[in-house]
C-alpha atoms as a PDB file:
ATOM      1  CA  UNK A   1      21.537  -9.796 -21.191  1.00  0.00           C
ATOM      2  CA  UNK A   2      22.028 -13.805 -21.315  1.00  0.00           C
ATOM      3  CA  UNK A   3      23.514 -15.584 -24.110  1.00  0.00           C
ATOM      4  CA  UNK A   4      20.227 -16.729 -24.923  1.00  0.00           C
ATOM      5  CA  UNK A   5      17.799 -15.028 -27.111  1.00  0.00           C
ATOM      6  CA  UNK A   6      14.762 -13.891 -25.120  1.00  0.00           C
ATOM      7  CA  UNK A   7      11.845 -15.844 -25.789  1.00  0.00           C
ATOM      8  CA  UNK A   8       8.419 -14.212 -26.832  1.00  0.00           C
ATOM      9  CA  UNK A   9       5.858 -15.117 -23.862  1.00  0.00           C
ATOM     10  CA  UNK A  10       2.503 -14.814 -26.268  1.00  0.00           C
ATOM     11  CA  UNK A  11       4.161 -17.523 -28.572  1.00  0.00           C
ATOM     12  CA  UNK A  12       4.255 -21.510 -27.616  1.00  0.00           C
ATOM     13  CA  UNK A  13       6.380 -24.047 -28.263  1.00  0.00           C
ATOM     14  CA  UNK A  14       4.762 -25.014 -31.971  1.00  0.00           C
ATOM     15  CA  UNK A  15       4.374 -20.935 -33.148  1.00  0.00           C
ATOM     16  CA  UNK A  16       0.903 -20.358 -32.293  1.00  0.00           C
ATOM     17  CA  UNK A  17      -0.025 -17.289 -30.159  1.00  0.00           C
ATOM     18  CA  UNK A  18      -1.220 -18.057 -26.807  1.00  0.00           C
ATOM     19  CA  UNK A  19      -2.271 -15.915 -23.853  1.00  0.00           C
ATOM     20  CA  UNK A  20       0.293 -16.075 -20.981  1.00  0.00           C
ATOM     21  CA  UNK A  21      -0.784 -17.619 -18.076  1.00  0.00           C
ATOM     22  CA  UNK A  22      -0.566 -15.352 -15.189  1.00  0.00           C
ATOM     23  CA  UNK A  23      -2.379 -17.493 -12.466  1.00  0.00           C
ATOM     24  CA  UNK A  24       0.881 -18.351 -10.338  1.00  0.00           C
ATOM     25  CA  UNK A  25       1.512 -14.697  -9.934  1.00  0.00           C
ATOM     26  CA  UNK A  26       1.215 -12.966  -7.414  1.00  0.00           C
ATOM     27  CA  UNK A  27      -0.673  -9.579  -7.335  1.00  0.00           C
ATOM     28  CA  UNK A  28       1.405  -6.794  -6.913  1.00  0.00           C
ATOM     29  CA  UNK A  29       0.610  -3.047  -7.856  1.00  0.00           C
ATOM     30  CA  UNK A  30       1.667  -2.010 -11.160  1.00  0.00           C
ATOM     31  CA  UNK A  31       2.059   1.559 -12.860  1.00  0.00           C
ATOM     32  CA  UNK A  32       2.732   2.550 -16.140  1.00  0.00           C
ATOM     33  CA  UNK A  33       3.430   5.387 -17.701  1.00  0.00           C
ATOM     34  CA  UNK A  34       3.258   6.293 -21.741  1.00  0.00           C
ATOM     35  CA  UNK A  35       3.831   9.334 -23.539  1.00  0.00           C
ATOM     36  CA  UNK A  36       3.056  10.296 -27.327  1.00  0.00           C
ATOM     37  CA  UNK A  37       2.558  13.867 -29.409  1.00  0.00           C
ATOM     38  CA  UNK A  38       0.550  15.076 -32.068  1.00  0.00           C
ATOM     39  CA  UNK A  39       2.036  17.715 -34.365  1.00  0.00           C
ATOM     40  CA  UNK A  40      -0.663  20.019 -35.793  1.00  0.00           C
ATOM     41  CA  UNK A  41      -0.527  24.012 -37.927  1.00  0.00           C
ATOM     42  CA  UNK A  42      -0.366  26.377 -35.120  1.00  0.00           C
ATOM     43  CA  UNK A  43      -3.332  28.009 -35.795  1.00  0.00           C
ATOM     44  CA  UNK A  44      -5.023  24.491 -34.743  1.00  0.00           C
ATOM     45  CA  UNK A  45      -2.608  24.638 -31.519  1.00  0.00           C
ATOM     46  CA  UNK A  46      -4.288  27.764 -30.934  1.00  0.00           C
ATOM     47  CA  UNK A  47      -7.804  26.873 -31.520  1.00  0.00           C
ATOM     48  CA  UNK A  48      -7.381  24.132 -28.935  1.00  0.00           C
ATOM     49  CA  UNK A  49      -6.065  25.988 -26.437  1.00  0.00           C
ATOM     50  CA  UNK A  50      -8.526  28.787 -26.814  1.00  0.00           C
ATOM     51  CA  UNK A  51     -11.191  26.046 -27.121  1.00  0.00           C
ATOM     52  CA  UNK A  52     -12.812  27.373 -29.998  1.00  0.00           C
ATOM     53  CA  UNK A  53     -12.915  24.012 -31.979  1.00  0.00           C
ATOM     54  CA  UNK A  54     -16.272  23.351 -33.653  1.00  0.00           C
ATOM     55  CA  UNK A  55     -16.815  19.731 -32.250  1.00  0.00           C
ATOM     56  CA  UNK A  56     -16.242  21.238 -28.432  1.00  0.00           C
ATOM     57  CA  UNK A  57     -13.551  20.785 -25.827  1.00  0.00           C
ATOM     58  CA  UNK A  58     -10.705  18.890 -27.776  1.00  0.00           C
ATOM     59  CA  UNK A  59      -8.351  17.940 -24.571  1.00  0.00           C
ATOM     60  CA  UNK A  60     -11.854  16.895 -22.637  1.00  0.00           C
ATOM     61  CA  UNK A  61     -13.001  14.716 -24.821  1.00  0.00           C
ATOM     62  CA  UNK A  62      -9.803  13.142 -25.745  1.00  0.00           C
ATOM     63  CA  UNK A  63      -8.953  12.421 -22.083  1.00  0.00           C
ATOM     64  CA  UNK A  64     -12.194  10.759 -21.755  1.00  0.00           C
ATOM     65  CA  UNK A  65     -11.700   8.660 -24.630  1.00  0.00           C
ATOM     66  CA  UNK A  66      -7.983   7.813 -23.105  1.00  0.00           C
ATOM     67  CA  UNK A  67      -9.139   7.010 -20.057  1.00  0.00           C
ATOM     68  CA  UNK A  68     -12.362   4.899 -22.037  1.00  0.00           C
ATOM     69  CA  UNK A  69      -9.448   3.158 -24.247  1.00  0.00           C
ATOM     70  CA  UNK A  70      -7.901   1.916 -21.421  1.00  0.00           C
ATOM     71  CA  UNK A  71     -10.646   0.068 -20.114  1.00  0.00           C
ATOM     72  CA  UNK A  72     -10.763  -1.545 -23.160  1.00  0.00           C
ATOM     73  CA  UNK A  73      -7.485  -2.459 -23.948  1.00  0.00           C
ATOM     74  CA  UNK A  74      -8.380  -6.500 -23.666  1.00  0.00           C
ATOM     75  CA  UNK A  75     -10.693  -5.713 -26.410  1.00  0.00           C
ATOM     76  CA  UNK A  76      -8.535  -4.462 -28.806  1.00  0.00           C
ATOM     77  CA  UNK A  77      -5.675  -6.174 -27.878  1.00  0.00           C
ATOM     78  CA  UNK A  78      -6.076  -9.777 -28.591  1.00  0.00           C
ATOM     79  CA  UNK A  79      -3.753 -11.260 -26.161  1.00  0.00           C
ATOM     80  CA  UNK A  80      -4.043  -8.979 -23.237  1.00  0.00           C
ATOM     81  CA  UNK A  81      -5.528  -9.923 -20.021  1.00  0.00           C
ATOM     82  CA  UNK A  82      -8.473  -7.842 -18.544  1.00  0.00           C
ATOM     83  CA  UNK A  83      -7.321  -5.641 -15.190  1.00  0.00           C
ATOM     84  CA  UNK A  84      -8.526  -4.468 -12.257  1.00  0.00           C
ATOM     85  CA  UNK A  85      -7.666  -0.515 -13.172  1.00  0.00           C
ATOM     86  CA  UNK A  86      -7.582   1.092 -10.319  1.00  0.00           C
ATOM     87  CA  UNK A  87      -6.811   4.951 -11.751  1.00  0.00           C
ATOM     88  CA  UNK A  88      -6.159   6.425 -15.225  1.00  0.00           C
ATOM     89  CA  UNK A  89      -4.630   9.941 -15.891  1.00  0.00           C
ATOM     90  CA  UNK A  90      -4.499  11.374 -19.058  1.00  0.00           C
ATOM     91  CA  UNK A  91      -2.923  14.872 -19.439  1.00  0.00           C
ATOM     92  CA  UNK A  92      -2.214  17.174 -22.325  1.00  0.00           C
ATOM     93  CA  UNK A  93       0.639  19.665 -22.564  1.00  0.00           C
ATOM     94  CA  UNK A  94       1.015  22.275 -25.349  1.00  0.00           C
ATOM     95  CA  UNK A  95       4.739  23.092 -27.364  1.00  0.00           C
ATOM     96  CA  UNK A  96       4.082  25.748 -28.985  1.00  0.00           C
ATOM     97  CA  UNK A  97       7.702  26.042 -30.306  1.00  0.00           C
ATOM     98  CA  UNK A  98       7.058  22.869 -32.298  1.00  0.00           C
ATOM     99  CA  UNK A  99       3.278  23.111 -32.640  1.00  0.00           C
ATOM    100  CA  UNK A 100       2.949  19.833 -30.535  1.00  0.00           C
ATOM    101  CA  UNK A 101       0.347  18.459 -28.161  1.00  0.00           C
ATOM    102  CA  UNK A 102       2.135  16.078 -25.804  1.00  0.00           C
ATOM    103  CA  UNK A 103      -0.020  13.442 -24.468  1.00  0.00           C
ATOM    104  CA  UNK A 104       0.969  11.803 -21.018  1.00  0.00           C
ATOM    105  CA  UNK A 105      -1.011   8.289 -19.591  1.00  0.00           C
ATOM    106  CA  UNK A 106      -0.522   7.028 -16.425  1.00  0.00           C
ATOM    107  CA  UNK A 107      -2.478   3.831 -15.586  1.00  0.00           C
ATOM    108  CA  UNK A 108      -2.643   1.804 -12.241  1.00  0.00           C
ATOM    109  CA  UNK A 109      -3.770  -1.777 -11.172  1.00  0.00           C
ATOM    110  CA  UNK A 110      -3.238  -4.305  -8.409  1.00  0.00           C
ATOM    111  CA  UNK A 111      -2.939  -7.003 -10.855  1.00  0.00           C
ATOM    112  CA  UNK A 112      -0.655 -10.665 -11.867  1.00  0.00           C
ATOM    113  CA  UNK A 113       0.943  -8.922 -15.129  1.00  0.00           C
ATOM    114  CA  UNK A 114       1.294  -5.126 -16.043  1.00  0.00           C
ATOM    115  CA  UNK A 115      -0.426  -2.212 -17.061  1.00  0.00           C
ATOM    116  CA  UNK A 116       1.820  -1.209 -20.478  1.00  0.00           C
ATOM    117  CA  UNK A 117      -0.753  -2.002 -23.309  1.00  0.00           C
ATOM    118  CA  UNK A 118      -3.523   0.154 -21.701  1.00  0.00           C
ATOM    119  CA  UNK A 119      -0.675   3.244 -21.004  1.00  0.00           C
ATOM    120  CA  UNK A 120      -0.066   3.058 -24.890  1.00  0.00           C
ATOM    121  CA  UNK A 121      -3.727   2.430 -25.626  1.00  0.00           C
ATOM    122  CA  UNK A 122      -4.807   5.546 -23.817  1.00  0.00           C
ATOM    123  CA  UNK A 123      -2.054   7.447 -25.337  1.00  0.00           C
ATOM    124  CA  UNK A 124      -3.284   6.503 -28.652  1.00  0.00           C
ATOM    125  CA  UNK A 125      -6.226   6.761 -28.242  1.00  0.00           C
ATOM    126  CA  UNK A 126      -6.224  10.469 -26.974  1.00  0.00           C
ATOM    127  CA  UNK A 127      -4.499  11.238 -30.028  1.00  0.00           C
ATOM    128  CA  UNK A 128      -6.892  10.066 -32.495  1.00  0.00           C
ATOM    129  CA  UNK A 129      -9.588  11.813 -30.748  1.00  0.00           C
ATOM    130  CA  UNK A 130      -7.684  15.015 -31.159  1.00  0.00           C
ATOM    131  CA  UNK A 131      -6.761  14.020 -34.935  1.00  0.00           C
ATOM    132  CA  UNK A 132     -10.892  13.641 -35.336  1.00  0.00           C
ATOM    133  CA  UNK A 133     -11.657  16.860 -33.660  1.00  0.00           C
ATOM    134  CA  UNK A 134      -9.722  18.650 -35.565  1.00  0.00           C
ATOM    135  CA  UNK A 135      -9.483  17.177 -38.981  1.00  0.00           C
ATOM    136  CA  UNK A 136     -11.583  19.331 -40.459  1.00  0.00           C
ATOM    137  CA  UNK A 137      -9.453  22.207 -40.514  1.00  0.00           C
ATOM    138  CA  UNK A 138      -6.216  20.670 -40.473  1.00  0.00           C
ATOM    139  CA  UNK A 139      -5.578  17.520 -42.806  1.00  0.00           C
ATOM    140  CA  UNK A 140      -1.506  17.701 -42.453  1.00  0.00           C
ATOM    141  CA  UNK A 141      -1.928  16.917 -38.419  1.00  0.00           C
ATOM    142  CA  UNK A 142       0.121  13.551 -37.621  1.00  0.00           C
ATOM    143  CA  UNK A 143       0.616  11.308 -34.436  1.00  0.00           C
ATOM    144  CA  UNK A 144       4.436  10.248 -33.525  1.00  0.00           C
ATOM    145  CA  UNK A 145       6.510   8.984 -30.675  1.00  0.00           C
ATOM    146  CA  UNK A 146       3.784   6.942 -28.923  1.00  0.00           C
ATOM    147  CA  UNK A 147       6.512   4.978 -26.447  1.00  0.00           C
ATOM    148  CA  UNK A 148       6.255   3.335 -23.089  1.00  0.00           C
ATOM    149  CA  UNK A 149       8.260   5.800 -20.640  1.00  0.00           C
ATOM    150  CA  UNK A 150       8.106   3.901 -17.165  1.00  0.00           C
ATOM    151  CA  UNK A 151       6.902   0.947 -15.358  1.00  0.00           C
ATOM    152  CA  UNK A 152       6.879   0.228 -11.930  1.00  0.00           C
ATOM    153  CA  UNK A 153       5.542  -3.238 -10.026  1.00  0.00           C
ATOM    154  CA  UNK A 154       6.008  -7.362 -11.102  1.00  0.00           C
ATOM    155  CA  UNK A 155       8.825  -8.948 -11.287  1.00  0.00           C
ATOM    156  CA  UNK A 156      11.293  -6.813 -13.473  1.00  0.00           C
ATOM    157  CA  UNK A 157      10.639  -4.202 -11.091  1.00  0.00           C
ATOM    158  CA  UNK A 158      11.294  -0.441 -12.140  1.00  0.00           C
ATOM    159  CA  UNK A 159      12.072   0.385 -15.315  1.00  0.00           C
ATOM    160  CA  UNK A 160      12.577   4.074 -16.125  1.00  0.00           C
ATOM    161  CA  UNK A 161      13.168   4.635 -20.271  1.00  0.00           C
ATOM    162  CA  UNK A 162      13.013   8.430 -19.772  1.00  0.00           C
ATOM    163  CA  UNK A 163      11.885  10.797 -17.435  1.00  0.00           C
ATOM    164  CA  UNK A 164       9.354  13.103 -17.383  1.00  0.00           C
ATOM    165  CA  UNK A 165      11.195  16.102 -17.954  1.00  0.00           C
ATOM    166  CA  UNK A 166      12.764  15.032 -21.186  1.00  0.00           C
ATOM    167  CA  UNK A 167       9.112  14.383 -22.415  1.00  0.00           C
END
């Protein structure tokens, strides 16, 4: 790390929050990857998995709505820039040892900046979908350890914070 302190790129010179601009880049493809859990009774584990939920197919319709989230990411995100998304995975794993759905986004783009925000967004976003499904019958259900796990693409290149086996 340099002596100097890094310098937040949504900020100007005066304070105010700006978007970056990313016209001088060039495009590159970028992936990210995000991961994030949602801890639950395990008799809701178990209606999920046995898809016996009252609202439907939990892990369906939260994918949807991850891979829906991603797209709009600009929207919710005031200073991110709109990509070209070229593919969005969203996939579910169970723990049943800890009563845990584990959430994994992957997002793609050829693009001038990266696709981070809309890996976390989807993430997210695919848990609150499962907190709504499930609600009803299982108030003490709470989201944790949304965190970026990879990027790849731009100019910093790789950067791997874990890998997917320690998810």
């Amino acid at each position: 790390m340099s002596a100097e302190s890094p310098t937040l790129t949504h900020i100007d010179e005066h304070g105010a929050a700006r978007m970056v601009d990313v016209s001088g880049k060039p495009i590159t493809t970028r992936t990210a990857i995000a991961a994030g859990e949602v801890h639950m009774q395990p008799a809701t584990l178990a209606m999920i998995r046995e898809g016996r939920a009252a609202k439907g197919d939990v892990l369906a319709v939260a994918r949807v709505a991850g891979i829906l989230a991603t797209k709009r990411t600009p929207t919710l995100i005031p200073l991110c820039h709109p990509l070209p998304i070229t593919g969005v995975e969203v996939q579910f794993s169970f723990d049943g040892s800890r009563s845990v759905i584990k959430i994994i986004a992957t997002v793609r783009c050829s693009g001038v900046t990266g696709v981070e925000m809309e890996a976390l967004t989807a993430v997210s976003v695919a848990a609150l979908t499962i907190y709504d499904m499930c609600k009803a019958v299982d108030r003490g259900m709470h989201i944790q350890n949304i965190r970026l796990i990879e990027k790849h693409g731009g100019k910093s290149g790789d950067i791997v914070l874990e890998t997917l086996d320690e998810i």
